[in-house]
N, C-alpha and C. Protein backbone atom coordinates (compact mmCIF):
# COMPACT_ATOMS: atom_id res chain seq x y z
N UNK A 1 -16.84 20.88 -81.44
CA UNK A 1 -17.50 20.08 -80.43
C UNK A 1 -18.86 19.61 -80.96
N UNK A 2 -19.23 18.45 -80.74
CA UNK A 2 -20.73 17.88 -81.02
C UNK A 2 -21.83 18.38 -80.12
N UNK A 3 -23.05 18.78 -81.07
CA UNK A 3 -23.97 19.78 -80.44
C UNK A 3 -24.82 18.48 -80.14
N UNK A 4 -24.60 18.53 -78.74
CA UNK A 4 -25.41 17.83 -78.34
C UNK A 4 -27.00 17.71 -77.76
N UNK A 5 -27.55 18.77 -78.06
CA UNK A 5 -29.03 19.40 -78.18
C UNK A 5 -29.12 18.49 -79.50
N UNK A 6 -28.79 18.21 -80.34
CA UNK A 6 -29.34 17.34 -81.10
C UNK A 6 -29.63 15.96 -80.76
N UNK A 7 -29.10 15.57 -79.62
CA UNK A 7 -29.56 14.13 -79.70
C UNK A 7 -29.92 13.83 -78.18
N UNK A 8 -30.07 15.04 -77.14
CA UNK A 8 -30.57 15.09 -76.15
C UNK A 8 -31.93 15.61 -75.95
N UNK A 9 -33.04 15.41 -75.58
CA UNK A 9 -34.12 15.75 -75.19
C UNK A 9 -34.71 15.88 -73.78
N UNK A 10 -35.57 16.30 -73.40
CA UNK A 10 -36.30 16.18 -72.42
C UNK A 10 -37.53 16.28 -72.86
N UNK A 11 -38.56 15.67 -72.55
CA UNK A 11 -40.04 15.38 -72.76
C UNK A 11 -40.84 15.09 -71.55
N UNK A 12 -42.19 15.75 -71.25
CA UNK A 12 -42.40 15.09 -69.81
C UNK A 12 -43.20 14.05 -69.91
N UNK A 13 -43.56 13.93 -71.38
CA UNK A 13 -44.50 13.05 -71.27
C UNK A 13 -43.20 11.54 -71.75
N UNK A 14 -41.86 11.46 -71.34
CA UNK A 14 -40.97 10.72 -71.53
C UNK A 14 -39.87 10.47 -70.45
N UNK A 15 -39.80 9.41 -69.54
CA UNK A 15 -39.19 9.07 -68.12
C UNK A 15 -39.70 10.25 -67.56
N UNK A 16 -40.86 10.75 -67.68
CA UNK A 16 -40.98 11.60 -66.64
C UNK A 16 -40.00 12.73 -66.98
N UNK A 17 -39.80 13.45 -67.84
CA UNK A 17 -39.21 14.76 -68.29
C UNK A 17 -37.66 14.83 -67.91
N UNK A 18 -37.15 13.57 -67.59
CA UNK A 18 -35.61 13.46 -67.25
C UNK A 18 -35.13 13.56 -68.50
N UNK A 19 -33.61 14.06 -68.93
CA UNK A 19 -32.90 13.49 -69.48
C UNK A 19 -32.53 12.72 -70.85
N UNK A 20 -32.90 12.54 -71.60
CA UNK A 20 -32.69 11.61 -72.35
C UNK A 20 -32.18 11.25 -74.05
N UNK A 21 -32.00 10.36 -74.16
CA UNK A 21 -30.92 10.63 -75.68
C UNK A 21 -32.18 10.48 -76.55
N UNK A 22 -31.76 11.17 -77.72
CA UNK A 22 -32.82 11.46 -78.48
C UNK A 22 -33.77 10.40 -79.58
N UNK A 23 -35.12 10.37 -79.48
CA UNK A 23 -35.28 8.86 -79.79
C UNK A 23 -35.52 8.04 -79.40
N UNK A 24 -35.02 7.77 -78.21
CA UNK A 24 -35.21 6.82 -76.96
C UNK A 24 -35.34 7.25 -76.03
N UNK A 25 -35.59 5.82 -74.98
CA UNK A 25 -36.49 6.01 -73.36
C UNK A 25 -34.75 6.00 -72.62
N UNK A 26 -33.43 5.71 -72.99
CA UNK A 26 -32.15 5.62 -72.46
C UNK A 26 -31.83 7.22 -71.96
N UNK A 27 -31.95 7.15 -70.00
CA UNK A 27 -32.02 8.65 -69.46
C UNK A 27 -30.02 8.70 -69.96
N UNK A 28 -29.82 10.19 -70.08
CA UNK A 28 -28.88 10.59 -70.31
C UNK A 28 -27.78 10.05 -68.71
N UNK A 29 -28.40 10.45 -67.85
CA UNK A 29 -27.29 9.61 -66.62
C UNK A 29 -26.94 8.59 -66.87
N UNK A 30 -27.65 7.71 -67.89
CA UNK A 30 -27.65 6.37 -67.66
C UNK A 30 -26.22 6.31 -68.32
N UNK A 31 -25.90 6.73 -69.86
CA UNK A 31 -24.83 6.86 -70.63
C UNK A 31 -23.80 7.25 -69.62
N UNK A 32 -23.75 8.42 -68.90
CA UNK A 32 -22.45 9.02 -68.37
C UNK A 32 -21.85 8.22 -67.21
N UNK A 33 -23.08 7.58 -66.47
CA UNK A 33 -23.00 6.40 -65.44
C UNK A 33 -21.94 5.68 -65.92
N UNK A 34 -22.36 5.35 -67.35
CA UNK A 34 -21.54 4.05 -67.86
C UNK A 34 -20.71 4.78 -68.40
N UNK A 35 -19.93 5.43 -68.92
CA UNK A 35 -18.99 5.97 -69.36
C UNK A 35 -18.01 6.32 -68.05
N UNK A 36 -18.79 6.67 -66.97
CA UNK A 36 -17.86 7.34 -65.62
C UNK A 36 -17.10 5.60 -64.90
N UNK A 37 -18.27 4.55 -64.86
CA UNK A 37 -17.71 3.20 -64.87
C UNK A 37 -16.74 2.44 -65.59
N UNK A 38 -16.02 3.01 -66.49
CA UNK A 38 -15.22 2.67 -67.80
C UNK A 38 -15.29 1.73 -68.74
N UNK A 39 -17.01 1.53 -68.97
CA UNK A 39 -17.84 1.14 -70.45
C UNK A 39 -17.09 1.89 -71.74
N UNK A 40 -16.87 1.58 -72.63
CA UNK A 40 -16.47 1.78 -73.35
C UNK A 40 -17.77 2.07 -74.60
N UNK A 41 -17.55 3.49 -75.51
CA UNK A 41 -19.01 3.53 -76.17
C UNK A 41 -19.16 2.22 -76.85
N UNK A 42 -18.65 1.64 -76.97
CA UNK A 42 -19.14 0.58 -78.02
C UNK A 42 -19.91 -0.68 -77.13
N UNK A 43 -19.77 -1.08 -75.75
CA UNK A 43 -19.99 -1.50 -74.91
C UNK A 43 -21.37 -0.92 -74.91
N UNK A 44 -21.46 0.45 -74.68
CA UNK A 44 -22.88 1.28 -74.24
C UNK A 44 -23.47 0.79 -75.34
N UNK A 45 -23.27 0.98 -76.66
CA UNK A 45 -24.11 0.50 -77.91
C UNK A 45 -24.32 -1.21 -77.75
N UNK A 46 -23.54 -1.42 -77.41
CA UNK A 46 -23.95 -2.99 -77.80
C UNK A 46 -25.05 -3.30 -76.53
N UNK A 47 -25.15 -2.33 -75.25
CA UNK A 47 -26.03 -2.51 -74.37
C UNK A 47 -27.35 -2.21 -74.58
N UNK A 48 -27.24 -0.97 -75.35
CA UNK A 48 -28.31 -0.19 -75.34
C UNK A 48 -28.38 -0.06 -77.25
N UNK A 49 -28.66 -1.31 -78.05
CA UNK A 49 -28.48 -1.00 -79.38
C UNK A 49 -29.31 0.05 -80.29
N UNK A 50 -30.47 0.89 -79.72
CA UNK A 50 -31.13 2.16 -79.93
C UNK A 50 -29.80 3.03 -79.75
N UNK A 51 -28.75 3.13 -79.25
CA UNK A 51 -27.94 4.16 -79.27
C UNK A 51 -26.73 3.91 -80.51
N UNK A 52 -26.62 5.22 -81.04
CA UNK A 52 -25.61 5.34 -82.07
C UNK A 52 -24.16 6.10 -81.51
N UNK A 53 -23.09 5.88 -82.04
CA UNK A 53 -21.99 6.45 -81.46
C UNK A 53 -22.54 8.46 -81.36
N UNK A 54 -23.25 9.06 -82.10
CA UNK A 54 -23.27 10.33 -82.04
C UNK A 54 -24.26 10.21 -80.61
N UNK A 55 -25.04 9.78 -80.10
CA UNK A 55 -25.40 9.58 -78.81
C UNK A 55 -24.36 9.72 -77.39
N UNK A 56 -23.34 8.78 -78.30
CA UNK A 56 -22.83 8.76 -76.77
C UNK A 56 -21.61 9.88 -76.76
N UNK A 57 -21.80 10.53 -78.08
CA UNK A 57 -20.52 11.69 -77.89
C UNK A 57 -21.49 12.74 -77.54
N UNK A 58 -22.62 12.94 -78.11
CA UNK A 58 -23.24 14.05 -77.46
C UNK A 58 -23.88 14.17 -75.77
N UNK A 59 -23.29 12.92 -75.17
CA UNK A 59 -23.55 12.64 -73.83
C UNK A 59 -22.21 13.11 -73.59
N UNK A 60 -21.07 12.95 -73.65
CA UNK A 60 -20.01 13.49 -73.22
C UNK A 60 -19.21 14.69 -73.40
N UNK A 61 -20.34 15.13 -74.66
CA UNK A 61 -20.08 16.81 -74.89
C UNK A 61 -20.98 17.37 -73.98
N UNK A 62 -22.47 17.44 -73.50
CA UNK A 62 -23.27 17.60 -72.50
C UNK A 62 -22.43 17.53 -71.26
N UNK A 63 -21.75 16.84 -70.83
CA UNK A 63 -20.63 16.87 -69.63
C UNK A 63 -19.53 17.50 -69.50
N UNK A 64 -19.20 17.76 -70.72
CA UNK A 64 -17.69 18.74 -70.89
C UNK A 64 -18.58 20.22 -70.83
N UNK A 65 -19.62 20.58 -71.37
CA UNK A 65 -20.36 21.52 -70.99
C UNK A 65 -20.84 21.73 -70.06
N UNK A 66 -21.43 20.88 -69.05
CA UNK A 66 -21.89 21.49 -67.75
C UNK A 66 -20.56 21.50 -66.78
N UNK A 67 -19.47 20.76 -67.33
CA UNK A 67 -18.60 20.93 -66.15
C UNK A 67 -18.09 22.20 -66.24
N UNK A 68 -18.03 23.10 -67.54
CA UNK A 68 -17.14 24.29 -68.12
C UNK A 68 -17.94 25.21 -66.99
N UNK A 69 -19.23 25.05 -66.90
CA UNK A 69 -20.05 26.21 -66.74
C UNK A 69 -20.51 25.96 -65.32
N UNK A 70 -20.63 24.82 -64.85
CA UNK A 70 -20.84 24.51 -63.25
C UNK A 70 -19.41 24.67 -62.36
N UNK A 71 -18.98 23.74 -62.43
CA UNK A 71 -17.83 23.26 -61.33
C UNK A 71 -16.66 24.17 -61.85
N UNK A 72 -16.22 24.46 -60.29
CA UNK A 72 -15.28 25.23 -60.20
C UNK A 72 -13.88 24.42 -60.44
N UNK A 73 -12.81 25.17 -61.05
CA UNK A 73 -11.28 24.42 -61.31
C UNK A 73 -10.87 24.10 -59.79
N UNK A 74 -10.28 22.86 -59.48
CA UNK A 74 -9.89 22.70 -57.95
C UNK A 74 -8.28 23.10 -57.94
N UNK A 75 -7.41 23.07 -59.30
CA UNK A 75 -6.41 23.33 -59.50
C UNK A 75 -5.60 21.71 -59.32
N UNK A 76 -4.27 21.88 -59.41
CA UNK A 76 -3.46 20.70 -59.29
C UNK A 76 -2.96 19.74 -58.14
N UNK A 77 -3.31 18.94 -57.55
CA UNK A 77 -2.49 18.56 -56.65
C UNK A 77 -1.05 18.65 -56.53
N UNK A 78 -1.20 19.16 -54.78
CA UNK A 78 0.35 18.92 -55.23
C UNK A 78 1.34 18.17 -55.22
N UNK A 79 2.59 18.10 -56.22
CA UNK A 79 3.37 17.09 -56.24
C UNK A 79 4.23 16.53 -55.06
């Protein structure tokens, strides 16, 4: 999995201590926003050209991680 502490930060003296990909003022919601909208990373890069593809995987490893460790399994609907 991509460690995404490498390219995530928080700074307060940066958006106000939100969030953000590393390097740049682009808050980390902003990426998953667009990824949850079905932007495509290359879309996000060509939006936001400060972002590199390891940006936007370490935004979606950051999400596969808080979901592991936050949210509970709801299980399957049923068929």
């Amino acid at each position: 999995m991509v460690n995404y502490s490498d390219r995530i930060t928080r700074d307060p003296k940066v958006c106000g201590g939100e969030a953000v990909m590393q390097g740049t003022r682009v808050p980390l919601r902003t990426v998953l926003a667009s990824l949850a909208d079905g932007d495509s990373p290359e879309a996000i890069i060509a939006a936001f050209p400060v972002l590199t593809i390891d940006h936007v995987r370490a935004a979606i490893a950051y999400a596969a991680v808080s979901a592991a460790e936050d949210l509970p399994f709801l299980g399957m609907p049923a068929a």
